[in-house]
Protein backbone atom coordinates (compact mmCIF):
# COMPACT_ATOMS: atom_id res chain seq x y z
CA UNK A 1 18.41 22.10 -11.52
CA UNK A 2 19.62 22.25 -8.30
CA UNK A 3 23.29 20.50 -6.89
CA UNK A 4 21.76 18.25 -4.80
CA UNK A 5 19.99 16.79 -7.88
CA UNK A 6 22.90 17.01 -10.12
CA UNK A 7 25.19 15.19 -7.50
CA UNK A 8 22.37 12.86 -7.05
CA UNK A 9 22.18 12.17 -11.29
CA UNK A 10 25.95 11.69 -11.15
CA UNK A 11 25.89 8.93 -8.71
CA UNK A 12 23.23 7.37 -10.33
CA UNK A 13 24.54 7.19 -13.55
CA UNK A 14 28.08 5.40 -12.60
CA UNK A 15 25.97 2.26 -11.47
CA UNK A 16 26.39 -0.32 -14.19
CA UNK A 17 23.60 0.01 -16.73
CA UNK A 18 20.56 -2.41 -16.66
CA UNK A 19 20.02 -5.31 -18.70
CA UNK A 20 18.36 -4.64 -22.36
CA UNK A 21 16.54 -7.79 -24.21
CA UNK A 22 16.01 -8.87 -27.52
CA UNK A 23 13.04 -10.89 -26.79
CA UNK A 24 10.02 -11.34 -24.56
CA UNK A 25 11.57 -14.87 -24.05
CA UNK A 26 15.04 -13.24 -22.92
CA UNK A 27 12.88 -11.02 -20.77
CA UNK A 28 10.54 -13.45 -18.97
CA UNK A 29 13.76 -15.87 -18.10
CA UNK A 30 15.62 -13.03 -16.79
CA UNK A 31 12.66 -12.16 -14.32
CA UNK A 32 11.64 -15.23 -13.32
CA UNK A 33 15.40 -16.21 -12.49
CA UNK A 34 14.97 -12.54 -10.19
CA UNK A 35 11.85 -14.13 -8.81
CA UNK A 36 13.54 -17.22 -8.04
CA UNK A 37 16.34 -15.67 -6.47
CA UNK A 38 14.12 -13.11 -4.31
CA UNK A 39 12.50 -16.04 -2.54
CA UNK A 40 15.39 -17.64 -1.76
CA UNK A 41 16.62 -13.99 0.04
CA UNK A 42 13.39 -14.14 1.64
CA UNK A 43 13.85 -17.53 3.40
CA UNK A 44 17.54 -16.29 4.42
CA UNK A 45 16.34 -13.50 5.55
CA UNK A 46 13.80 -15.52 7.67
CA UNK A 47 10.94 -13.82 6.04
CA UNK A 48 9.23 -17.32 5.56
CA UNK A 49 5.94 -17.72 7.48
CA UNK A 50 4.12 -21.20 6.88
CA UNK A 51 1.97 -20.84 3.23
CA UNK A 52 2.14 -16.93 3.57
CA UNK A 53 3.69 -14.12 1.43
CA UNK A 54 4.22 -14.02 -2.35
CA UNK A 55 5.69 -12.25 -4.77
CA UNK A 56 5.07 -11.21 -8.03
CA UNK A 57 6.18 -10.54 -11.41
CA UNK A 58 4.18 -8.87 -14.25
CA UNK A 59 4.96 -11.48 -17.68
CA UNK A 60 6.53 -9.05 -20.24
CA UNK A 61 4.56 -10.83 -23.49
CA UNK A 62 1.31 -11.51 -21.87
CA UNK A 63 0.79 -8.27 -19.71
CA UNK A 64 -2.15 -9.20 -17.84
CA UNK A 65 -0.34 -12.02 -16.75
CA UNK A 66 2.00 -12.87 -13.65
CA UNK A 67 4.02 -15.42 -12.11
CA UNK A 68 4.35 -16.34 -8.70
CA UNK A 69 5.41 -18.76 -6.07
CA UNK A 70 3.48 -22.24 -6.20
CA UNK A 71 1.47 -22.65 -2.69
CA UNK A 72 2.67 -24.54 -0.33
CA UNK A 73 5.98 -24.34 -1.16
CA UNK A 74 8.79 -22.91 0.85
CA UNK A 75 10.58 -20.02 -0.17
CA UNK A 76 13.78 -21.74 0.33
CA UNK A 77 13.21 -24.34 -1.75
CA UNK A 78 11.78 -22.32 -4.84
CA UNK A 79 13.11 -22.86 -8.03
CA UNK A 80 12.79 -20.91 -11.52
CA UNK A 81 10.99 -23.78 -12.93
CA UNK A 82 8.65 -24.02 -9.84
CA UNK A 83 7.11 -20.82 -10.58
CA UNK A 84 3.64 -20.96 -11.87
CA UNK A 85 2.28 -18.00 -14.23
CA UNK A 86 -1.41 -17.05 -13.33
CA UNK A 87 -3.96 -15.11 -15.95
CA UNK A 88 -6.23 -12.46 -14.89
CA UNK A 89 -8.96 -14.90 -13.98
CA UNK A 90 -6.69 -16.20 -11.26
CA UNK A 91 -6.55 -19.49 -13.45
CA UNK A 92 -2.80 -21.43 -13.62
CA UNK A 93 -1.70 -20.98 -17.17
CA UNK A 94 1.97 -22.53 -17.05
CA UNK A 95 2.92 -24.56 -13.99
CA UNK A 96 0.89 -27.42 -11.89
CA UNK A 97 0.74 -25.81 -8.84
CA UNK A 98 -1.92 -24.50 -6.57
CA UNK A 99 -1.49 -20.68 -6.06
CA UNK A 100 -2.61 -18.92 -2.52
CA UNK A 101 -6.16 -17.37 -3.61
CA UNK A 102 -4.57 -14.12 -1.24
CA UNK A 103 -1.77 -13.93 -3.64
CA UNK A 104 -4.10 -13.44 -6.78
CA UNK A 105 -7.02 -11.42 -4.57
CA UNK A 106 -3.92 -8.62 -3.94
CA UNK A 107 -1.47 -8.86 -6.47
CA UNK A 108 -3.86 -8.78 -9.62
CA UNK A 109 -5.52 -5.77 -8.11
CA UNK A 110 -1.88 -4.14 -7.94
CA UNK A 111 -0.89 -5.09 -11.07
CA UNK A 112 -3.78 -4.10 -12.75
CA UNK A 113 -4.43 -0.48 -11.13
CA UNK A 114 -1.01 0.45 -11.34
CA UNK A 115 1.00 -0.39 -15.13
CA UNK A 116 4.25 1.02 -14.21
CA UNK A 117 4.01 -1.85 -11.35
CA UNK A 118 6.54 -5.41 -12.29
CA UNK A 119 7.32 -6.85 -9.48
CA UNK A 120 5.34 -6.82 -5.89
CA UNK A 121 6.35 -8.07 -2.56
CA UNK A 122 4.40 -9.25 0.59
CA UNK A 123 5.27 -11.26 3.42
CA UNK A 124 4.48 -12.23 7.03
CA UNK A 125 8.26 -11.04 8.11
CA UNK A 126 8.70 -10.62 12.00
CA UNK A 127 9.20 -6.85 11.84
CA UNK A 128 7.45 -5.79 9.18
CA UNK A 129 4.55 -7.36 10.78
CA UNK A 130 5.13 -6.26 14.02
CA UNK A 131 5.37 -2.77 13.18
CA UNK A 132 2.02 -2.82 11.20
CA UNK A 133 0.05 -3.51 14.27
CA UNK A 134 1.25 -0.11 15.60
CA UNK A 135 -0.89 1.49 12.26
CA UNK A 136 1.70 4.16 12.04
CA UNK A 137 4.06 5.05 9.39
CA UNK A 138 7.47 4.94 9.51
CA UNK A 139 9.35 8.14 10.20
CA UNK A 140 12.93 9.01 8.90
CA UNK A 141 15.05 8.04 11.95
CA UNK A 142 17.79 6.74 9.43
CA UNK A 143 19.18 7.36 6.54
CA UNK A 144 17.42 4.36 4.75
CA UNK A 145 14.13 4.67 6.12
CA UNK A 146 14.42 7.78 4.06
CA UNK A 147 14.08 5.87 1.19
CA UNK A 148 10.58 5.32 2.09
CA UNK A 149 9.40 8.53 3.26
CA UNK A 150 6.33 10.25 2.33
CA UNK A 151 6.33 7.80 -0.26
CA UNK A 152 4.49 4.43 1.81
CA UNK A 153 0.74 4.77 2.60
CA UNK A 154 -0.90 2.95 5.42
CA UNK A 155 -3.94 0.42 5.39
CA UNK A 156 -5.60 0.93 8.01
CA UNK A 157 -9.19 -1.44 7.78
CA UNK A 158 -7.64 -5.24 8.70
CA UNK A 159 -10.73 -7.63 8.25
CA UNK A 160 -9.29 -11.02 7.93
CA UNK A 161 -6.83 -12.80 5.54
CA UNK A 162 -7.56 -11.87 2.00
CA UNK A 163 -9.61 -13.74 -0.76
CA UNK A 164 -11.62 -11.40 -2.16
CA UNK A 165 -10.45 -9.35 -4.85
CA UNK A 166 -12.43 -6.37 -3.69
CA UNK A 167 -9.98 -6.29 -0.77
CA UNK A 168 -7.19 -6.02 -3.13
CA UNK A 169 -8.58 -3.14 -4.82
CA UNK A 170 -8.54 -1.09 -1.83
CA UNK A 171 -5.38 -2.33 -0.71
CA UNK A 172 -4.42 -0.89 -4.25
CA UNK A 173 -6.44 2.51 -3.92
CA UNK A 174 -4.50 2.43 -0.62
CA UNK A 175 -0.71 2.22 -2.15
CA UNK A 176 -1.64 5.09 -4.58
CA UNK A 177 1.40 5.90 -6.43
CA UNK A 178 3.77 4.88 -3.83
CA UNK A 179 6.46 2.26 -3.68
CA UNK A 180 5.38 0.59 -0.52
CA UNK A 181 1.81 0.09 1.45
CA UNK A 182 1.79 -0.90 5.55
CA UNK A 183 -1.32 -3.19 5.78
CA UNK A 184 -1.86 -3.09 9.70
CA UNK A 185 -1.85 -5.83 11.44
CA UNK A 186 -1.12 -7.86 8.78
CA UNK A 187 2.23 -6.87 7.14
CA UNK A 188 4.27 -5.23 4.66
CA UNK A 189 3.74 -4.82 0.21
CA UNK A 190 6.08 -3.52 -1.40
CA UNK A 191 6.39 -2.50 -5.91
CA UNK A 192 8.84 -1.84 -7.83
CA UNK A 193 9.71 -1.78 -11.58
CA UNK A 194 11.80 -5.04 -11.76
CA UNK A 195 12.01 -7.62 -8.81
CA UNK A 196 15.04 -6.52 -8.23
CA UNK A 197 13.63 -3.07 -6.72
CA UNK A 198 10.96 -4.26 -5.46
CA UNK A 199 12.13 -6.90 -3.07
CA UNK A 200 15.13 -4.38 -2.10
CA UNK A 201 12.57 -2.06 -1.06
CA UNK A 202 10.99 -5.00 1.00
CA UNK A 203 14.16 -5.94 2.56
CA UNK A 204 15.33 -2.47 3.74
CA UNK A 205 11.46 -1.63 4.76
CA UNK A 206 12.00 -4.67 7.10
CA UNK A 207 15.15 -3.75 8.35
CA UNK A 208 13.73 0.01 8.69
CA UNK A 209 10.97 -1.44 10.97
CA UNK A 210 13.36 -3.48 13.36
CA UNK A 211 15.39 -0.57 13.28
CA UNK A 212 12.32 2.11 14.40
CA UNK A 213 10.99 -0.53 16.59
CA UNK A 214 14.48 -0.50 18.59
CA UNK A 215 14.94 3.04 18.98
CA UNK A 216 11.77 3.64 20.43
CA UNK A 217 12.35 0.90 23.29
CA UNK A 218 15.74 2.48 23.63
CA UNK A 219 14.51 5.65 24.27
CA UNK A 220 13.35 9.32 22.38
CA UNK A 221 14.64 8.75 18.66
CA UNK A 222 15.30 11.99 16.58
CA UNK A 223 13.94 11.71 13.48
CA UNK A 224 15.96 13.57 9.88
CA UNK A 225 14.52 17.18 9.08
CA UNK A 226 12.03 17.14 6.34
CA UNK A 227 14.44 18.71 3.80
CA UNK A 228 17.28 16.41 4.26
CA UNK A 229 14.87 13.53 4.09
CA UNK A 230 13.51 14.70 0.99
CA UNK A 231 17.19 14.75 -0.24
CA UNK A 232 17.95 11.30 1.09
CA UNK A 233 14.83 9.82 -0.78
CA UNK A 234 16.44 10.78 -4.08
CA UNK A 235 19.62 8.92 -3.33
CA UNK A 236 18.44 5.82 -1.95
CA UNK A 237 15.12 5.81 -2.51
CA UNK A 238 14.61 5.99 -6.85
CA UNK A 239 14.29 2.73 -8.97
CA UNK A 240 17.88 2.49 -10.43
CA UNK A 241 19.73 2.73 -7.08
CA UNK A 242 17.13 0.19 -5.54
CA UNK A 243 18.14 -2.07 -8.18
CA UNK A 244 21.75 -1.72 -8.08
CA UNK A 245 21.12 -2.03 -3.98
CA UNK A 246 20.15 -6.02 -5.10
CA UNK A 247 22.70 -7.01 -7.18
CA UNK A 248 25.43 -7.78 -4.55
CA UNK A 249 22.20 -10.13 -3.23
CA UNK A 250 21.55 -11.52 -6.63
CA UNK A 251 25.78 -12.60 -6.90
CA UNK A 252 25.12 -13.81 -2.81
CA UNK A 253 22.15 -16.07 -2.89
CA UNK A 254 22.94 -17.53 -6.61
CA UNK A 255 26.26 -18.42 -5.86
CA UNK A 256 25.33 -19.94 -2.49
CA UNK A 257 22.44 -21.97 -4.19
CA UNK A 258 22.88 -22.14 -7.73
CA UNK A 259 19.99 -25.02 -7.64
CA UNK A 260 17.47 -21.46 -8.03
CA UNK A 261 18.34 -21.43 -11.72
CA UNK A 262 17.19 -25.17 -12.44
């Protein structure tokens, strides 16, 4: 084992450990709270866009089974017992809300090709969206970009909003194995383990776009060598530290509007 990963290990293993559960119950308040409270980053974050973007979270009892934002609601106003819990049939199983028929045409595909998949993100956010039309990936100008490199795949075959689930399926052969998916000229998806990671890994893929998108119209960015990329994407890149990246959110937005729990 080399230093690099040891230090890497270290630092990993002083974050505070993650929540255990006794029950499925435990478990599936606990990430719909997450849910909840990634929504409500979203609309801070100005990631809103009309009826579009969702996110998902895999139900730890019923497996084949997730919950998501009602449609037509705005992310702002989202609350834990808003959220509506859809079956693999697309049908509303808890909840008495509509849900966007793109929401269940790409997140069930997701969720269903790839089991080590929780929580998935999508939205219509300015830069994210921006950035897509460009059908490029992003390169490691900065330290967290690195977090997605050689680890986001690109979509490159934009044929109109999605409703089809055969759509999602190649959206999902498209992600692969990776955390994160550019789906040009239409936006940003991003996966994780818990919500937690998963919208982190939207938030700084975002903020990586803006962030490309600035250098270049500033001039000749120089992007991080391959091997000290690699390096980076250990440290700020891996599930735990993506996770513990949210927390300082999580104490943010549910102190600000503790209304999320309700």
């Amino acid at each position: 084992m080399s230093a690099t990963t040891v230090s890497s290990e270290v630092k990993i293993a002083k974050t505070p450990p993650m929540p255990a559960f006794q029950t499925a119950a435990e478990e599936r308040l606990h990430r719909k709270q997450r849910l909840a409270s990634a929504f409500r980053l979203f609309a801070k974050f100005g990631f809103s866009e009309g009826v579009a973007g969702h996110i998902t979270v895999r139900d730890p009892e019923m497996t084949d089974h997730f919950w998501v934002n009602p449609f037509g609601m705005h992310f702002g106003h989202i609350r834990v017992s808003d959220l509506v819990m859809v079956n693999e049939k697309g049908e509303v199983v808890e909840g008495n809300r509509l849900v966007n028929e793109s929401a269940f045409a790409i997140h069930s595909r997701v969720h269903m090709a790839r089991p080590d998949v929780v929580a998935a993100a999508h939205a219509h956010s300015l830069y994210g969206k921006t950035w897509s039309s460009l059908g490029r990936l992003l390169d490691p100008l900065t330290q967290d970009a690195c977090a997605f490199y050689e680890d986001h795949s690109l979509f490159a075959d934009y044929t109109g909003v999605v409703y089809d689930t055969s759509e999602g399926d190649r959206i999902a052969e498209a992600l692969g194995h990776r955390k994160a998916v550019i789906m040009q000229n239409h936006g940003n998806m991003t996966v994780g383990s818990t919500v937690d990671e998963a919208a982190w890994f939207y938030i700084t893929m975002d903020r990586s776009c803006q962030s490309q998108l600035m250098a270049e119209a500033a001039g000749k960015p120089k992007p991080i060598a391959h091997e000290a990329a690699i390096v980076a994407r250990t440290q700020v890149g891996n599930p735990r530290v993506a996770w513990f990246q949210y927390q300082p959110l999580w104490d943010l937005i549910v102190r600000e509007q503790p209304d999320l729990l309700d």
